[in-house]
N, C-alpha and C. Protein backbone atom coordinates (compact mmCIF):
# COMPACT_ATOMS: atom_id res chain seq x y z
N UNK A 1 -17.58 -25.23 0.77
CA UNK A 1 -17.36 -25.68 -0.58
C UNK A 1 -16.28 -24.83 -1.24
N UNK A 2 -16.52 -23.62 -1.00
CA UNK A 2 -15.03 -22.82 -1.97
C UNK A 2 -14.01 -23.16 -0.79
N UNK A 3 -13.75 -23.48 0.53
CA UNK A 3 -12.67 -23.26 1.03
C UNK A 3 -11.85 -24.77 -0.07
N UNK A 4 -13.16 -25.74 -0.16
CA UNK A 4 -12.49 -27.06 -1.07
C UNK A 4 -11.72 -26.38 -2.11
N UNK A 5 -12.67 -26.11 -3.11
CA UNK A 5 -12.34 -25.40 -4.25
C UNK A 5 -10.86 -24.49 -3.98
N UNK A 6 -10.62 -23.65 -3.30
CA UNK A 6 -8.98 -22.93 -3.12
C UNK A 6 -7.91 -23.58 -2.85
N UNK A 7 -8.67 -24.68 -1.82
CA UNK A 7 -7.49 -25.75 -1.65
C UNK A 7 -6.88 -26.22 -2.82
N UNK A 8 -7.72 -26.79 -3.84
CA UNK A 8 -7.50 -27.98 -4.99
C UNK A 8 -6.71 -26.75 -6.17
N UNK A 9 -6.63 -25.78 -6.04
CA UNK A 9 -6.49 -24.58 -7.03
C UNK A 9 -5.32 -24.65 -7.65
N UNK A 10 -4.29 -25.67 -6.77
CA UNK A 10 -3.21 -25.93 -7.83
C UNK A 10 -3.10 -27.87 -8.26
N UNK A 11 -4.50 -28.11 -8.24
CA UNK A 11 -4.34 -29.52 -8.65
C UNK A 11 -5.96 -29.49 -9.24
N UNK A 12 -5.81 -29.16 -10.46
CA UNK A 12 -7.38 -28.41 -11.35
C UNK A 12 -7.92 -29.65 -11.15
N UNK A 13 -9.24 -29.57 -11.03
CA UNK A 13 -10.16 -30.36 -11.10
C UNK A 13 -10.99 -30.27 -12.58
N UNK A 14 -11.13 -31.64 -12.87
CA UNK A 14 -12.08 -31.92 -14.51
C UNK A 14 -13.14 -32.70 -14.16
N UNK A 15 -14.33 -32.15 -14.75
CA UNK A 15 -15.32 -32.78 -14.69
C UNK A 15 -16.27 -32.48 -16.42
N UNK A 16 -15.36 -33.38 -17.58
CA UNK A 16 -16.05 -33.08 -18.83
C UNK A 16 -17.34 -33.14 -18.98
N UNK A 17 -18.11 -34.00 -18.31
CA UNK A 17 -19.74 -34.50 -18.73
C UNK A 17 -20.72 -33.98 -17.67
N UNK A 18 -19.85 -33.10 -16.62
CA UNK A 18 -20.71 -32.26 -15.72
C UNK A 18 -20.77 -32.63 -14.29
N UNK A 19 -21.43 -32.28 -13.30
CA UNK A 19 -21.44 -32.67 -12.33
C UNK A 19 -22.69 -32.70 -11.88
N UNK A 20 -23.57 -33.07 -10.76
CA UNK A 20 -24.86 -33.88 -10.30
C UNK A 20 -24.89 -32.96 -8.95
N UNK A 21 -25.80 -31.74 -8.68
CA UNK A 21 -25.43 -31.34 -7.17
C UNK A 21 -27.12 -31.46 -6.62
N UNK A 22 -27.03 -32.01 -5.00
CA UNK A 22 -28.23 -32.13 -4.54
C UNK A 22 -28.21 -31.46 -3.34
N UNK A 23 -29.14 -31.85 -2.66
CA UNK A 23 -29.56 -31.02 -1.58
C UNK A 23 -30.34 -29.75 -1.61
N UNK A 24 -31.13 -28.77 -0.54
CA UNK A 24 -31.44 -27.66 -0.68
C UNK A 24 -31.06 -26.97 -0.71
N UNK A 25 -29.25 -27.12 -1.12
CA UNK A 25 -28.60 -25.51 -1.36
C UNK A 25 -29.16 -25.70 -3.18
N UNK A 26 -29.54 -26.34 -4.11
CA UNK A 26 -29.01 -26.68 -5.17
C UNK A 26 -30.06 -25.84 -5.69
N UNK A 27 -30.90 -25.23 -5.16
CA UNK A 27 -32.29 -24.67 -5.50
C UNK A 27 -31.66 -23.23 -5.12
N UNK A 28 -30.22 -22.92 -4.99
CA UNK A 28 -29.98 -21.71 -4.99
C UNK A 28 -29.69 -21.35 -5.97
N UNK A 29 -29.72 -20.26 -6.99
CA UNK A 29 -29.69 -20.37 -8.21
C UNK A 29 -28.20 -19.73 -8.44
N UNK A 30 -27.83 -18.90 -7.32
CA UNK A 30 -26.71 -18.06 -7.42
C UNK A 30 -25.48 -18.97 -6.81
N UNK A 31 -25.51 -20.02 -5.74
CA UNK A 31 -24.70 -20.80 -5.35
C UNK A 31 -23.93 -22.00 -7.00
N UNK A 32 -25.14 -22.11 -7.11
CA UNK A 32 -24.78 -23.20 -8.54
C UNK A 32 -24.29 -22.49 -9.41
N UNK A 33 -24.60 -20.90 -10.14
CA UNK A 33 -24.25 -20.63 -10.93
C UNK A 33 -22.82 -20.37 -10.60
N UNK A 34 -22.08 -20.02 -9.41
CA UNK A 34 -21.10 -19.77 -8.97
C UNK A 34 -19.90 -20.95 -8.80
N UNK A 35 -20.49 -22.00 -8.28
CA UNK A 35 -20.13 -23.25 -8.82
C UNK A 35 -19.35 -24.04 -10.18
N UNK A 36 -20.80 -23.14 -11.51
CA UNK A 36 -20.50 -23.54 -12.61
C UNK A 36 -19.43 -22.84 -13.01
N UNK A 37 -19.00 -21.66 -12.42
CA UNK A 37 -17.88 -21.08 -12.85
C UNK A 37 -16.74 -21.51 -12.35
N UNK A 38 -16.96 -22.34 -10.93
CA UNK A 38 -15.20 -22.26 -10.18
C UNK A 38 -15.06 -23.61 -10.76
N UNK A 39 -15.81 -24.40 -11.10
CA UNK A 39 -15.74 -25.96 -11.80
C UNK A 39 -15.73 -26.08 -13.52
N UNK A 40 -15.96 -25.15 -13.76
CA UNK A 40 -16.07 -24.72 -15.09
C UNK A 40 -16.66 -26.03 -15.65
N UNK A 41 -17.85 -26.44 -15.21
CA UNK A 41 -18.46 -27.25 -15.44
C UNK A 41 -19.92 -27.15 -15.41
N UNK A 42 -20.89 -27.66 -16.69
CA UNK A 42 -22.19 -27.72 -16.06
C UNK A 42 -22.55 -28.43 -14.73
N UNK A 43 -23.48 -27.99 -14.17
CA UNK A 43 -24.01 -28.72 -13.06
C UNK A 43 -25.43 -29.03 -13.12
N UNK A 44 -25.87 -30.42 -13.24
CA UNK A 44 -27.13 -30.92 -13.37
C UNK A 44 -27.71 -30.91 -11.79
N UNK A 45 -29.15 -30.50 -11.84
CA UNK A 45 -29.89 -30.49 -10.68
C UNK A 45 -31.17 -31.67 -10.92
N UNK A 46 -31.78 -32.20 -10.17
CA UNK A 46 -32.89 -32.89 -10.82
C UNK A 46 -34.25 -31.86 -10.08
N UNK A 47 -35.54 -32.07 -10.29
CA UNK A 47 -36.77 -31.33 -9.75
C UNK A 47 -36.21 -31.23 -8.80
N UNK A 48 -36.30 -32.02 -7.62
CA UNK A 48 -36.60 -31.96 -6.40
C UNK A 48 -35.02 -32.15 -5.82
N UNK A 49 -34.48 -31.52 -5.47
CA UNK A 49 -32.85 -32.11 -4.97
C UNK A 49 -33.08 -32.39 -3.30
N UNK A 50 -33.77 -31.51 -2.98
CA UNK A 50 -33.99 -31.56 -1.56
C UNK A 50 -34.45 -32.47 -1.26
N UNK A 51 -34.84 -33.62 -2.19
CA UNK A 51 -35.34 -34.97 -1.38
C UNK A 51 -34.34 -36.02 -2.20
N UNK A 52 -33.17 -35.73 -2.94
CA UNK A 52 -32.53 -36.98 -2.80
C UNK A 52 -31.66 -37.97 -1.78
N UNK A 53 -31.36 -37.20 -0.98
CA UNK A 53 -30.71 -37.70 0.15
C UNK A 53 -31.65 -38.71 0.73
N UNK A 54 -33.10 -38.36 1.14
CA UNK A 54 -33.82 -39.03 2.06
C UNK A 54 -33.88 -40.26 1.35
N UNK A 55 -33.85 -40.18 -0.54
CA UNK A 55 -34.75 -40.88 -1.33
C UNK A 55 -33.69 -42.04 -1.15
N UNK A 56 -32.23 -41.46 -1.42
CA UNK A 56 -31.12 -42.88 -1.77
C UNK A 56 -31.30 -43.66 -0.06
N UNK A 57 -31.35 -42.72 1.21
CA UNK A 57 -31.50 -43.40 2.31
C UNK A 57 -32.50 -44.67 2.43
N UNK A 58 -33.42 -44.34 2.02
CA UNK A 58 -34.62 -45.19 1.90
C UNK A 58 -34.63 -46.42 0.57
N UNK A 59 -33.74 -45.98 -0.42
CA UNK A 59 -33.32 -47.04 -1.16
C UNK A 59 -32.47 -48.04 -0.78
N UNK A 60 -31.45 -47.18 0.36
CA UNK A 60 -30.53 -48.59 0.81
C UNK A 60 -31.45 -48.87 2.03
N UNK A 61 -31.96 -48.70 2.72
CA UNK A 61 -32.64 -49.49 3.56
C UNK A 61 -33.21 -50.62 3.63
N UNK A 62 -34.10 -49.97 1.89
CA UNK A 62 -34.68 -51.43 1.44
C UNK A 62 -33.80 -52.49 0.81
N UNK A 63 -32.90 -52.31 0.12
CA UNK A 63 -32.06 -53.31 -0.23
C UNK A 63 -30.76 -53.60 0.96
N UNK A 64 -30.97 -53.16 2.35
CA UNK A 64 -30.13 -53.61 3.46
C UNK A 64 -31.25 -54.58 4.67
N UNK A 65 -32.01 -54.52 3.78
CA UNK A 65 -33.18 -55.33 4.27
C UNK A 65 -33.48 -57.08 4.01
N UNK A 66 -33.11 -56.98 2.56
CA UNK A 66 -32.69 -58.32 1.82
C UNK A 66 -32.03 -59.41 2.60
């Protein structure tokens, strides 16, 4: 993720209304806060991040089911 971040370093990235991070890194408290600084952006987590991946998988399943 920072090698992204150095890359983009002369083409700034904006994110005014924040950004959405999931997975079980997102429950790192020091990864995100580090984040919020190189994005200079809040970053929203929801409870459980570690299960959104499975959750959207299982949402398109069912609607690839249709």
């Amino acid at each position: 993720m920072f090698k992204i971040l150095a890359r983009t370093e002369n083409r700034p990235l904006s994110f005014p209304d924040g950004v959405m991070m999931t997975g079980g890194v997102a429950n790192n408290k020091g990864v995100v806060t580090e984040l919020e600084k190189q994005l200079n952006t809040k970053i929203f987590i929801s409870d459980k991040p570690e299960f959104c991946g499975a959750i959207g998988a299982g949402l398109f399943a069912i609607d690839s089911d249709r």
